[in-house]
C-alpha atoms as a PDB file:
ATOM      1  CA  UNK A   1       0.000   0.000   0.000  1.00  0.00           C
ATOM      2  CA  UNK A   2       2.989   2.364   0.766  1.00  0.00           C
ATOM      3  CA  UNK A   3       4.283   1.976  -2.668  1.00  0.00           C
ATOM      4  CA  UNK A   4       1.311   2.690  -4.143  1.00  0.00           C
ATOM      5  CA  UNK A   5       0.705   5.686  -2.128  1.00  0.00           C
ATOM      6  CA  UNK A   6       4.350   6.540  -3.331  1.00  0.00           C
ATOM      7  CA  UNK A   7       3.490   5.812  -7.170  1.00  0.00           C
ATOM      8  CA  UNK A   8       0.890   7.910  -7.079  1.00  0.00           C
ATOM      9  CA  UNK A   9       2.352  10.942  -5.210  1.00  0.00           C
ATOM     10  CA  UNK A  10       5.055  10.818  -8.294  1.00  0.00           C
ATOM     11  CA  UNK A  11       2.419   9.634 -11.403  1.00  0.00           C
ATOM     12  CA  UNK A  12      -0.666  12.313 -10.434  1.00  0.00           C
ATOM     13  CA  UNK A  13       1.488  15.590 -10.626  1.00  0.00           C
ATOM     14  CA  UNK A  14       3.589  14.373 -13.773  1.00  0.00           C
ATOM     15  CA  UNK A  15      -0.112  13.352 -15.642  1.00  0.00           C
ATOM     16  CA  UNK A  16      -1.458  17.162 -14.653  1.00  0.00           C
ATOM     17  CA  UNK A  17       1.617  18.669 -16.154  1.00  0.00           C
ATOM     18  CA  UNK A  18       0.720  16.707 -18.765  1.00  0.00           C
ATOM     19  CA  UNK A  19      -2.837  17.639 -18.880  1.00  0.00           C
ATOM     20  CA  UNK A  20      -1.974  21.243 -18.706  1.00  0.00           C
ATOM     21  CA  UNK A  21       0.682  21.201 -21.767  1.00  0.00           C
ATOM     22  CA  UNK A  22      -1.661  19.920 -24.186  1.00  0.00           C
ATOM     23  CA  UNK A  23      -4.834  21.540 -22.403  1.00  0.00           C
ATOM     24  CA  UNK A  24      -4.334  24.731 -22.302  1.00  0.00           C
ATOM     25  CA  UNK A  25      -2.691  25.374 -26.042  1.00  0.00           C
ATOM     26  CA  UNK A  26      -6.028  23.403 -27.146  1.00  0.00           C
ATOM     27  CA  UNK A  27      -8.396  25.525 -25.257  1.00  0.00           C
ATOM     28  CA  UNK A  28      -6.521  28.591 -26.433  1.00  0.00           C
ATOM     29  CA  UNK A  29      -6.708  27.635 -30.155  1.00  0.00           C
ATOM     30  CA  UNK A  30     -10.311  26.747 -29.898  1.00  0.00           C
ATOM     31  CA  UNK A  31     -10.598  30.002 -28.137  1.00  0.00           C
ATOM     32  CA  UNK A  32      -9.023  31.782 -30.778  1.00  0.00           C
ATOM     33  CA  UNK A  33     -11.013  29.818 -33.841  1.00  0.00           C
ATOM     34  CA  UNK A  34     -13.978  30.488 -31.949  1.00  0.00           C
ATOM     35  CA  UNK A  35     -15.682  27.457 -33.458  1.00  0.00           C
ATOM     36  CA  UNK A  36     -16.331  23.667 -32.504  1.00  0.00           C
ATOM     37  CA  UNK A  37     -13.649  21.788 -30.405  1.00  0.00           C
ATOM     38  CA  UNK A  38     -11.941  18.993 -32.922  1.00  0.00           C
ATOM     39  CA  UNK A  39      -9.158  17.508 -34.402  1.00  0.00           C
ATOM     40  CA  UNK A  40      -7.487  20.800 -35.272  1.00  0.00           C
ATOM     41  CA  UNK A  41      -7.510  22.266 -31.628  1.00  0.00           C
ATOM     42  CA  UNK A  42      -6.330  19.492 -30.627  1.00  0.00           C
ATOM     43  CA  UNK A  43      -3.254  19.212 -32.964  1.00  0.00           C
ATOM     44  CA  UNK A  44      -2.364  22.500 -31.652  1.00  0.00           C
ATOM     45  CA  UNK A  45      -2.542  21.600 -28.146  1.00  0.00           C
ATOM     46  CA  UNK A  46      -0.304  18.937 -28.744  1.00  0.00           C
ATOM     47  CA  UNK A  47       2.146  20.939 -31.006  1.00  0.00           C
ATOM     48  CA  UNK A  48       1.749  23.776 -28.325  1.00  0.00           C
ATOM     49  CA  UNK A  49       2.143  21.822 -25.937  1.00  0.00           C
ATOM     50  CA  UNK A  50       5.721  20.207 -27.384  1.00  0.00           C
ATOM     51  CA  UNK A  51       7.220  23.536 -28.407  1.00  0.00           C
ATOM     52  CA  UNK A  52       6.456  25.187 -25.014  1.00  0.00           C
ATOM     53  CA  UNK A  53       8.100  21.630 -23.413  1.00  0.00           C
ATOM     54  CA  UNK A  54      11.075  22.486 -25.784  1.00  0.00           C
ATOM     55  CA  UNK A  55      11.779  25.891 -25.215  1.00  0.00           C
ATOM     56  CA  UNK A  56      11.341  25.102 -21.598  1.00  0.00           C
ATOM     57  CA  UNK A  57      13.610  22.609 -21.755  1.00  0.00           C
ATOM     58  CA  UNK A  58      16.171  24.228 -23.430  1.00  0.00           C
ATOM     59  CA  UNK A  59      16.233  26.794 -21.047  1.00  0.00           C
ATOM     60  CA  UNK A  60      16.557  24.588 -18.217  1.00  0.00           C
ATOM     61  CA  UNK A  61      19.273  23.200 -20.038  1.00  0.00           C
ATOM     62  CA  UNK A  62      21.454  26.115 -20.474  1.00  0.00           C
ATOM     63  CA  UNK A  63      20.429  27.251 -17.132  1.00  0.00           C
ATOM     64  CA  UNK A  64      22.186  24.182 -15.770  1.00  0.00           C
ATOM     65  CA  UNK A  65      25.106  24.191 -17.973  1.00  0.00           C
ATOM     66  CA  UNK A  66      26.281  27.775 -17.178  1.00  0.00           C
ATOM     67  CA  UNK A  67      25.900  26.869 -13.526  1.00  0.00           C
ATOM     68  CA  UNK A  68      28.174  23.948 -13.789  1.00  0.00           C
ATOM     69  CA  UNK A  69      30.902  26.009 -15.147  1.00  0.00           C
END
């Protein structure tokens, strides 16, 4: 039971990141096309959703590697 207390104090927060990268970029391009939720919205929340994971990472990424120098 502890472990799966564990799991899911690790698996819930990663799977509302998750959530939130693709959600939010979908909601804002359906907001934006102002017309029925579909397939398109939804291939921008997941292309949102990657680039802002990219940039983000990236950033991270140089953050770290000028610190270590």
């Amino acid at each position: 039971m502890r472990r799966f207390i564990l799991f899911l104090r690790g698996a819930v927060p990663l799977l509302l990141v998750g959530l939130a990268l693709i959600g939010v970029p979908a909601l804002l391009a359906w907001w934006v096309t102002s017309g029925l939720f579909g397939w398109p919205q939804l291939l921008a929340g997941v292309l949102g959703g990657a680039a802002l994971l990219l940039i983000l990472g990236l950033i991270f990424g140089r953050a770290i590697g000028k610190m270590r120098k």
